[in-house]
PDB file of N, CA and C in Angstrom:
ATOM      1  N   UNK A   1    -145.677  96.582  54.942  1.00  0.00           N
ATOM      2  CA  UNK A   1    -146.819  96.426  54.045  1.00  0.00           C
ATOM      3  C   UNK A   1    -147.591  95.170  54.439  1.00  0.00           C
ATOM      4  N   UNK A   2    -148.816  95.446  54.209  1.00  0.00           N
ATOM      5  CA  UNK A   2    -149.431  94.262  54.734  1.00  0.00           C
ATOM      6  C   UNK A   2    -149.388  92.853  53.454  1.00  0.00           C
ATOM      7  N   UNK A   3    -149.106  91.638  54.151  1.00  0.00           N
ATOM      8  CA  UNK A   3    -148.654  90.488  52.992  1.00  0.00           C
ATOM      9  C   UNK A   3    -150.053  90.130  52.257  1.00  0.00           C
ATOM     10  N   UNK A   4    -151.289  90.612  52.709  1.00  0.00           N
ATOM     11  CA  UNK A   4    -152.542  90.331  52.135  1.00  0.00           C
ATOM     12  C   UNK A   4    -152.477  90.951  50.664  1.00  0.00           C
ATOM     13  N   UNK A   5    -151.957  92.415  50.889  1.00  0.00           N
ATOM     14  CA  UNK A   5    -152.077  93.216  49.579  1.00  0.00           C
ATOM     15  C   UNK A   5    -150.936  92.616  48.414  1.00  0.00           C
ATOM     16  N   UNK A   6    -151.455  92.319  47.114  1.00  0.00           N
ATOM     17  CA  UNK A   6    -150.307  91.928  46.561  1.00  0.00           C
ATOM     18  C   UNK A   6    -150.252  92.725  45.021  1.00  0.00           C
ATOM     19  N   UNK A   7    -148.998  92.805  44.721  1.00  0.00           N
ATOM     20  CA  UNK A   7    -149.022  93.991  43.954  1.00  0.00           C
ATOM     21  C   UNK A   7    -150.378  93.509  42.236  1.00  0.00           C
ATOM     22  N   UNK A   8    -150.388  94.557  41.645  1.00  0.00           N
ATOM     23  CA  UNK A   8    -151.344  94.877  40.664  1.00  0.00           C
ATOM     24  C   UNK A   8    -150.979  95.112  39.526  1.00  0.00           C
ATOM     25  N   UNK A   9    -150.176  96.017  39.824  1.00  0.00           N
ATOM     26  CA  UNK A   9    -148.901  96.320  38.245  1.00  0.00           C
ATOM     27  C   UNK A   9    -148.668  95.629  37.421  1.00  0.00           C
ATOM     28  N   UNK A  10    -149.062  95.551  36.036  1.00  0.00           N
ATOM     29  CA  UNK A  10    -147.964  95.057  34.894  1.00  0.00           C
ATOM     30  C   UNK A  10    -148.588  93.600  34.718  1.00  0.00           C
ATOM     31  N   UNK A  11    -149.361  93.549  35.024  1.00  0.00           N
ATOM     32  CA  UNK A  11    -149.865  92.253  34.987  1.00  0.00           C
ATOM     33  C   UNK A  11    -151.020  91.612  33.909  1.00  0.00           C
ATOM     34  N   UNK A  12    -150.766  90.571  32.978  1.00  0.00           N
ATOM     35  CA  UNK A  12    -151.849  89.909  31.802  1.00  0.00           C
ATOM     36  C   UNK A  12    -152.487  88.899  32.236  1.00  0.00           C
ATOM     37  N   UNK A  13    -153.890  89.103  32.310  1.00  0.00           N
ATOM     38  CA  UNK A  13    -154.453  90.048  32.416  1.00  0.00           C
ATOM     39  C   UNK A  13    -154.480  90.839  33.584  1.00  0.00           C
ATOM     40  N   UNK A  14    -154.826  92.581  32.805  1.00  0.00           N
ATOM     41  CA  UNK A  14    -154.991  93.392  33.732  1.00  0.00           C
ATOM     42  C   UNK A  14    -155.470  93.170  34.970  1.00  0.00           C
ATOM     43  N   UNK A  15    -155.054  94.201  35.922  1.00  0.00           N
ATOM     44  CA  UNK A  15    -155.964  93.650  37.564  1.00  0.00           C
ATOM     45  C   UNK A  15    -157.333  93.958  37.618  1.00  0.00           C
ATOM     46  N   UNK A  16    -158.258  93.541  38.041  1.00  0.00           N
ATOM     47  CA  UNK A  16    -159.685  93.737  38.534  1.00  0.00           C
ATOM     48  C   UNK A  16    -160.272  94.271  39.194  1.00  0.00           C
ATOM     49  N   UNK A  17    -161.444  95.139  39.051  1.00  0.00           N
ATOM     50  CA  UNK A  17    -161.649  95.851  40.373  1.00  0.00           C
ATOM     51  C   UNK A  17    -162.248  95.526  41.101  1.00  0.00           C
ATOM     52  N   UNK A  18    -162.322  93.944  41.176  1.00  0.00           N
ATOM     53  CA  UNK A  18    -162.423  93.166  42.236  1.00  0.00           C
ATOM     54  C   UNK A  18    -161.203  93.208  43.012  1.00  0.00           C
ATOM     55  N   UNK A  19    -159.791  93.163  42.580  1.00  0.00           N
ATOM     56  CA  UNK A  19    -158.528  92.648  43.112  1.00  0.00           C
ATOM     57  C   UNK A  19    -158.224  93.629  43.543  1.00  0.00           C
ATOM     58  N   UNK A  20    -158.668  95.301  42.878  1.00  0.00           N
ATOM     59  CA  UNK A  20    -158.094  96.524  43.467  1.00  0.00           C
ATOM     60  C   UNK A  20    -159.025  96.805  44.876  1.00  0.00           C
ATOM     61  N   UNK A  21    -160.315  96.455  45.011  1.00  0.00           N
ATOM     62  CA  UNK A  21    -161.346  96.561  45.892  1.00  0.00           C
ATOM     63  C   UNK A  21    -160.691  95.803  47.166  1.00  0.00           C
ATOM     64  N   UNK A  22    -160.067  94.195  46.650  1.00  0.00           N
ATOM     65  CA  UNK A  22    -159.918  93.694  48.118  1.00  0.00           C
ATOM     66  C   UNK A  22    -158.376  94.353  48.316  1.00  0.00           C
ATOM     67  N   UNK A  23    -157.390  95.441  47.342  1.00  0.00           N
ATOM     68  CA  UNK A  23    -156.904  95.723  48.076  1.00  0.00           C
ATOM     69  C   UNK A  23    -156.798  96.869  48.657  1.00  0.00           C
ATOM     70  N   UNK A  24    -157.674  97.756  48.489  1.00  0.00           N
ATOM     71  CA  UNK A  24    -157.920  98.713  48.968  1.00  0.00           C
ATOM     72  C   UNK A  24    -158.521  98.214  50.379  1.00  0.00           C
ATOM     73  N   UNK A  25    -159.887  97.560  50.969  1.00  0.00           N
ATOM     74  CA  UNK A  25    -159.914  96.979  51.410  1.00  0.00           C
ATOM     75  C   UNK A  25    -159.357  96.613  52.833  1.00  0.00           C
ATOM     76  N   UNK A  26    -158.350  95.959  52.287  1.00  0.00           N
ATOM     77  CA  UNK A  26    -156.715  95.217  53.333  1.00  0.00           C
ATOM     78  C   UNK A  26    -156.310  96.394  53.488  1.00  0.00           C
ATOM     79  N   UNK A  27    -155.698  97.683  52.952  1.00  0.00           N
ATOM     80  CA  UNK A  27    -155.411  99.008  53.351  1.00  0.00           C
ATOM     81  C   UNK A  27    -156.023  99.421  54.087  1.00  0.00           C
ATOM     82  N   UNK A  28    -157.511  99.687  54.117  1.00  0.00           N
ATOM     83  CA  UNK A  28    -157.972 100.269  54.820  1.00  0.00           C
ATOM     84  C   UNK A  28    -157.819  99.646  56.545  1.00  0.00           C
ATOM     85  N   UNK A  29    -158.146  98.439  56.282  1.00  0.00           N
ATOM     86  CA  UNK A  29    -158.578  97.645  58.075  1.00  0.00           C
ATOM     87  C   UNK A  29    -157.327  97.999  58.332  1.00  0.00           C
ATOM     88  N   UNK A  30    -156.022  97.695  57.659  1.00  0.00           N
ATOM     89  CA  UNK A  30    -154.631  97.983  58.378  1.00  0.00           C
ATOM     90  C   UNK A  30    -154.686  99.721  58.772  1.00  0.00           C
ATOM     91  N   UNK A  31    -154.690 100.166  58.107  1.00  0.00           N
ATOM     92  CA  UNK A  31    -154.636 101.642  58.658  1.00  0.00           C
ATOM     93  C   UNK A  31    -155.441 101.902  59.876  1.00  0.00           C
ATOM     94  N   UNK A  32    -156.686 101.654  59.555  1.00  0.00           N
ATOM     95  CA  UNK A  32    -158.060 102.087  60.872  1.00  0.00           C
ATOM     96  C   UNK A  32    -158.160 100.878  61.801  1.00  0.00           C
ATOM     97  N   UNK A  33    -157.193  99.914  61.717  1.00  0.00           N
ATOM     98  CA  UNK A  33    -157.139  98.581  62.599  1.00  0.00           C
ATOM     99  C   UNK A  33    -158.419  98.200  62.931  1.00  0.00           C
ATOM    100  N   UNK A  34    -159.835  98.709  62.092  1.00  0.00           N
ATOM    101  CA  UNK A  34    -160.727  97.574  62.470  1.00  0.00           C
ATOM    102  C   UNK A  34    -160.937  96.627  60.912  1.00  0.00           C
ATOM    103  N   UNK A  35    -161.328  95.850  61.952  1.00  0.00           N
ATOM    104  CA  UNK A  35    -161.404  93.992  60.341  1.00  0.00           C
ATOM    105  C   UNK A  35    -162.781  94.623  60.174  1.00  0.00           C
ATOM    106  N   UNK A  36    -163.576  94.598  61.009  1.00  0.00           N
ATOM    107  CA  UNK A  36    -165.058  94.843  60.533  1.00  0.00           C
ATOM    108  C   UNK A  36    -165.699  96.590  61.456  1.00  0.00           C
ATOM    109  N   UNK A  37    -165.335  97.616  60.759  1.00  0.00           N
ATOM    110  CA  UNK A  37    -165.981  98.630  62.167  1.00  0.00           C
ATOM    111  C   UNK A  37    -167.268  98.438  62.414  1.00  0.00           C
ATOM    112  N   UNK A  38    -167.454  99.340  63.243  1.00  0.00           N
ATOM    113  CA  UNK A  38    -168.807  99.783  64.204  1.00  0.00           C
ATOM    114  C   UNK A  38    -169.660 100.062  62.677  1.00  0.00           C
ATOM    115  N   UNK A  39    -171.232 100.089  63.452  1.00  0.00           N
ATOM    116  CA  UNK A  39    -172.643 100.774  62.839  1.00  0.00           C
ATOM    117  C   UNK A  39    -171.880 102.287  62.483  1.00  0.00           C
ATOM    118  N   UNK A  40    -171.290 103.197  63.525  1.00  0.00           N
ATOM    119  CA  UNK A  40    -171.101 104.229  63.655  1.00  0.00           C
ATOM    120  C   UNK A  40    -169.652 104.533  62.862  1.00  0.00           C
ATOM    121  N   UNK A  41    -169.052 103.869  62.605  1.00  0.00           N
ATOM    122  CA  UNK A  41    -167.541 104.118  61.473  1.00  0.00           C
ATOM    123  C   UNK A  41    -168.150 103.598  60.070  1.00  0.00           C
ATOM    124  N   UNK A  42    -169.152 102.548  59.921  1.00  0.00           N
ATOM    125  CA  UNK A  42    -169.348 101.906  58.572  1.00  0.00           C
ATOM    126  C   UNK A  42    -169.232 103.040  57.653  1.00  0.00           C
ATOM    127  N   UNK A  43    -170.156 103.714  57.542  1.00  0.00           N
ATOM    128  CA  UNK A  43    -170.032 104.365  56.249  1.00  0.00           C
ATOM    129  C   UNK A  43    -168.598 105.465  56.099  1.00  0.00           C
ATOM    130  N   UNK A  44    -168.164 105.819  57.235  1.00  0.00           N
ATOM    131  CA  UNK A  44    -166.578 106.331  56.544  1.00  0.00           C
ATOM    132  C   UNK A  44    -165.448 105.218  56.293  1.00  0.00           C
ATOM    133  N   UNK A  45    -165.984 104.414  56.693  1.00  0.00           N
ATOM    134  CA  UNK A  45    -164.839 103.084  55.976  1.00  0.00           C
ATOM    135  C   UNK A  45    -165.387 102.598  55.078  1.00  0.00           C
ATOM    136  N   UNK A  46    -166.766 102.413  54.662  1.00  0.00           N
ATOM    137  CA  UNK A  46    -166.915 102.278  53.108  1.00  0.00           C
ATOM    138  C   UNK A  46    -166.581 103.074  52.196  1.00  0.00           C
ATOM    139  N   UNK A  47    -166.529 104.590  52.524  1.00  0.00           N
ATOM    140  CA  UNK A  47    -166.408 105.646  51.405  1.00  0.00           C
ATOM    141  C   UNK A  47    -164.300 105.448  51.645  1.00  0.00           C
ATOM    142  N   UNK A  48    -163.871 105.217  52.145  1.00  0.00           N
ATOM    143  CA  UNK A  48    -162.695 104.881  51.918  1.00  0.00           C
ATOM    144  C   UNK A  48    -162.299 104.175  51.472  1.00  0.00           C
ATOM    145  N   UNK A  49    -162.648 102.789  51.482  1.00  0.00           N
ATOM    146  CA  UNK A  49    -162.677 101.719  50.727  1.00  0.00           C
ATOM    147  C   UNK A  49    -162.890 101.965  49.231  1.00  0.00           C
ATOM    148  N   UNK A  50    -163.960 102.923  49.172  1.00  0.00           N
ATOM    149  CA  UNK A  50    -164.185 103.107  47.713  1.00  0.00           C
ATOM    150  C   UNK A  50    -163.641 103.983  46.941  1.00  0.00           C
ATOM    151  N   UNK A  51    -163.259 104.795  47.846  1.00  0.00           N
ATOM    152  CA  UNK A  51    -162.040 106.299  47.038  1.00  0.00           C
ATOM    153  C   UNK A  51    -160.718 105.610  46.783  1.00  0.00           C
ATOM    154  N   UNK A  52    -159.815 104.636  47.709  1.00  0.00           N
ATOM    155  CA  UNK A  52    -159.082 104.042  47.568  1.00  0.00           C
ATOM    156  C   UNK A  52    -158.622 103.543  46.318  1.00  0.00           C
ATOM    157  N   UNK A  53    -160.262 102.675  46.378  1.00  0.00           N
ATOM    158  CA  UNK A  53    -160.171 101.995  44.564  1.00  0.00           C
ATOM    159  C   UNK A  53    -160.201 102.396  43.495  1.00  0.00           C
ATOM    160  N   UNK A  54    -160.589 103.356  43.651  1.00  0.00           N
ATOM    161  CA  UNK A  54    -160.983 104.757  42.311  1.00  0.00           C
ATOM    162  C   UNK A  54    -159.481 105.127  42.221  1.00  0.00           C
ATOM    163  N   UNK A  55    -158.349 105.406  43.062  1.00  0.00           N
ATOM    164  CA  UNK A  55    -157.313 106.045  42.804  1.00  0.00           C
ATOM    165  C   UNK A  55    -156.459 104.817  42.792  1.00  0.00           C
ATOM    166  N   UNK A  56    -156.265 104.000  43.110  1.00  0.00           N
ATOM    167  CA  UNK A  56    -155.615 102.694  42.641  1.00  0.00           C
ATOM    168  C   UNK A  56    -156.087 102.569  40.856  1.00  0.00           C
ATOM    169  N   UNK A  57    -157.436 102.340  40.474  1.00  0.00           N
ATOM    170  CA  UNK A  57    -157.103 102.447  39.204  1.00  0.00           C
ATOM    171  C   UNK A  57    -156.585 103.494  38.689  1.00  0.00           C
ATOM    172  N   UNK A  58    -156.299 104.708  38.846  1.00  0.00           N
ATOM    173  CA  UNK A  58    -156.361 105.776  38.307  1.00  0.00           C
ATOM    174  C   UNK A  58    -154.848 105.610  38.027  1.00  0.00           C
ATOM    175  N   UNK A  59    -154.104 105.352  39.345  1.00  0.00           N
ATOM    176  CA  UNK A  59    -152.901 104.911  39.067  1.00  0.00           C
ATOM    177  C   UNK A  59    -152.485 103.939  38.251  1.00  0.00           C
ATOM    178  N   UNK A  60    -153.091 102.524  38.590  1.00  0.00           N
ATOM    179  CA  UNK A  60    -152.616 102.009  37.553  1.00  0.00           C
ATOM    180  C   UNK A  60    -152.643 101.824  36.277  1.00  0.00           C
ATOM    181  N   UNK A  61    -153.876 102.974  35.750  1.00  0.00           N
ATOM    182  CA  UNK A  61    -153.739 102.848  34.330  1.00  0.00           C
ATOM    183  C   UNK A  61    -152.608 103.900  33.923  1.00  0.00           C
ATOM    184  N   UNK A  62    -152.327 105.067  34.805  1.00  0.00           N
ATOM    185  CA  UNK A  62    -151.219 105.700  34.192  1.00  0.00           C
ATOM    186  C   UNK A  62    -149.666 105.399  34.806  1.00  0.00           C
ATOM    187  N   UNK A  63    -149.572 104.349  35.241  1.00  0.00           N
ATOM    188  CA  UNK A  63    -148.250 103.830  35.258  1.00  0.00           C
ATOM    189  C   UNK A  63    -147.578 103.530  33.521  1.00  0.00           C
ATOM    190  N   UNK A  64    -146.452 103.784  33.969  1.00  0.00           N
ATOM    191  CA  UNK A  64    -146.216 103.245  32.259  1.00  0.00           C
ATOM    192  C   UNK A  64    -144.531 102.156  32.522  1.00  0.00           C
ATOM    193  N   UNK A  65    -144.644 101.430  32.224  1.00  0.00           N
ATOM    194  CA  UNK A  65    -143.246 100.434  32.392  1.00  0.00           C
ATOM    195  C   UNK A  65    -143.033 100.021  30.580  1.00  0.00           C
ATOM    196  N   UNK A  66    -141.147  99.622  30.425  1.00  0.00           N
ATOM    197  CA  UNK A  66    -141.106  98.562  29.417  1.00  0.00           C
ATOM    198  C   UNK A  66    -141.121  97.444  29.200  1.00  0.00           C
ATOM    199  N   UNK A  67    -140.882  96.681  30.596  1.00  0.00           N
ATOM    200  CA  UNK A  67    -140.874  95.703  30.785  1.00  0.00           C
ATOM    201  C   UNK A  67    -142.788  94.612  30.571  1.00  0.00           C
ATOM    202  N   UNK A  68    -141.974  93.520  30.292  1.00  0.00           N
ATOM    203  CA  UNK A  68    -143.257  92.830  29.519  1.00  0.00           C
ATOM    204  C   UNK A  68    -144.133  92.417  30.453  1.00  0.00           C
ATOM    205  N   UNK A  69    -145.398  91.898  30.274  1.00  0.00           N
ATOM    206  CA  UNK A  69    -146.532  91.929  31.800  1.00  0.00           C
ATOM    207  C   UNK A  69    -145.704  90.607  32.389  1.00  0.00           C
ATOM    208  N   UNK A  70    -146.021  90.687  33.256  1.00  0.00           N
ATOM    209  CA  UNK A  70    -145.998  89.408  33.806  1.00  0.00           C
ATOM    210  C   UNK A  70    -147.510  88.500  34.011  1.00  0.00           C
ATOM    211  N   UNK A  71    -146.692  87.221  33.541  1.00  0.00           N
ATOM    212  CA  UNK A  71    -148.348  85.925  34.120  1.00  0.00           C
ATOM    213  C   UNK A  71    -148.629  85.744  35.274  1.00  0.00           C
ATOM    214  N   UNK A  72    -150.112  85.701  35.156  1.00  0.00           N
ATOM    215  CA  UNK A  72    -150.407  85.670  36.794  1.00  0.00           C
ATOM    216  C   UNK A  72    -150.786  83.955  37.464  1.00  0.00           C
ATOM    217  N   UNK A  73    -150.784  83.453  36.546  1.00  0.00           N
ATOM    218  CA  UNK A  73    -150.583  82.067  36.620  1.00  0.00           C
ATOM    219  C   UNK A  73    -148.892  81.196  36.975  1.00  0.00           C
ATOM    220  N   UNK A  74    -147.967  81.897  36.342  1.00  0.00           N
ATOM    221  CA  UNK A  74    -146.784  82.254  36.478  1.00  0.00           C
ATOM    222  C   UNK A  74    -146.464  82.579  37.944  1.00  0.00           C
ATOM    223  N   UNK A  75    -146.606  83.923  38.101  1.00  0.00           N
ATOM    224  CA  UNK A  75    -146.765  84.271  39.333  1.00  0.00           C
ATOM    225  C   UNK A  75    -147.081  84.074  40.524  1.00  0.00           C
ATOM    226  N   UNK A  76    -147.924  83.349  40.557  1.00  0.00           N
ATOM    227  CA  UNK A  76    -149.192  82.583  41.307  1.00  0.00           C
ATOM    228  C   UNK A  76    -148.299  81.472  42.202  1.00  0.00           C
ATOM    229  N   UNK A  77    -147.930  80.546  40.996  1.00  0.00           N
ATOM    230  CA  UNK A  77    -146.789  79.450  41.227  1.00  0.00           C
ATOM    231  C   UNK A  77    -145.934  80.105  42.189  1.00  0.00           C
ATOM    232  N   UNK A  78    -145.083  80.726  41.791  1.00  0.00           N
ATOM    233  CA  UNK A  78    -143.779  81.231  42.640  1.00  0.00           C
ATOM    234  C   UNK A  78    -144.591  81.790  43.796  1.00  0.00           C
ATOM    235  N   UNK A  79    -145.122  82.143  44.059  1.00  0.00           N
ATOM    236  CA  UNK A  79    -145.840  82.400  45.397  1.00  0.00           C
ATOM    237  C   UNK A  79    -145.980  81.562  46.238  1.00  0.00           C
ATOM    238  N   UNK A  80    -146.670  80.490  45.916  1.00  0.00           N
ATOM    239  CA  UNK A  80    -147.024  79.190  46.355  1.00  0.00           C
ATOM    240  C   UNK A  80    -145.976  78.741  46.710  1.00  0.00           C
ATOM    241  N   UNK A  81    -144.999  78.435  45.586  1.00  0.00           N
ATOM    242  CA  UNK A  81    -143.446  77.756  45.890  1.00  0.00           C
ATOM    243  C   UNK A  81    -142.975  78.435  47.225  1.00  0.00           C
ATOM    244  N   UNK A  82    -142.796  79.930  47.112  1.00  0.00           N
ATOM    245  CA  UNK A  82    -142.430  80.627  48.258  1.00  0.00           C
ATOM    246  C   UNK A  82    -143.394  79.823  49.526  1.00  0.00           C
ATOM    247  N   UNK A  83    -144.084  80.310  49.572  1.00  0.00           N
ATOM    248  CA  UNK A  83    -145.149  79.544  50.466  1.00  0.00           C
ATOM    249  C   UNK A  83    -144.837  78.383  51.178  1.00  0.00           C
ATOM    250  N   UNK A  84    -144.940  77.694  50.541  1.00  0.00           N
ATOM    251  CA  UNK A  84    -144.535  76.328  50.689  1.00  0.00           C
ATOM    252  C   UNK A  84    -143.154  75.505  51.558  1.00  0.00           C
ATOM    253  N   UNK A  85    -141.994  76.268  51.185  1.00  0.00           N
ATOM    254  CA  UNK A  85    -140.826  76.416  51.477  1.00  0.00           C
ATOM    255  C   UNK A  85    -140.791  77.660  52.696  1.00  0.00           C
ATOM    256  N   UNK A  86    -141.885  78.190  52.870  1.00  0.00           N
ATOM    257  CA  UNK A  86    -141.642  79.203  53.973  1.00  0.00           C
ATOM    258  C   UNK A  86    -142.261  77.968  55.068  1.00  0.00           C
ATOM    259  N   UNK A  87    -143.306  78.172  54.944  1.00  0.00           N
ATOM    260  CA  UNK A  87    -144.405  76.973  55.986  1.00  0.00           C
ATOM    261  C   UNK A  87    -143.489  75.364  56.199  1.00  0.00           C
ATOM    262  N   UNK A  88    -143.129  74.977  55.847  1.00  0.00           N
ATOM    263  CA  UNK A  88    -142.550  73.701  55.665  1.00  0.00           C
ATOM    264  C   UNK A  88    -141.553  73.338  56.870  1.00  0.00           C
ATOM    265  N   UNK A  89    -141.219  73.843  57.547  1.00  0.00           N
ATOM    266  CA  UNK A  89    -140.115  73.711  58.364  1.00  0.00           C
ATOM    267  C   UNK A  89    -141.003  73.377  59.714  1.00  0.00           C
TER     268      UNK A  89
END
């Protein structure tokens, strides 16, 4: 999985479809391995980009969990921490 994409799920507040966009996005360039395509691919990698995001929300509004959201501020941290302790050496 690519480490750009980071999960969306379960999260207060909900994710954005800004956050689902850049990860749809990061899906896409990984799959079609271009960062930026051609004049001549643009518009089927935009309409992918954008179907992507449409079914990312679609999913995540019908996920259903019991577990309580998690903070993304919370979250955020431990990332960083990870981060930090990864890079550091």
């Amino acid at each position: 999985m690519c480490r750009n994409i980071k999960p969306l799920f379960n999260f207060e507040p909900p994710a954005t479809e800004d956050e689902m966009y850049a990860a749809s996005l990061q899906f896409v360039r990984k799959v079609s391995g271009f960062t930026k395509p051609s004049q001549a691919n643009e518009a089927a990698f935009q309409l992918a980009v954008e179907e992507i995001t449409m079914v990312t929300g679609q999913l995540l509004r019908s996920l259903e969990t019991n577990a309580l959201p998690k903070d993304r501020e919370e979250e955020s941290a431990k990332a960083r921490a990870r981060a930090a302790k990864r890079f550091s050496r």
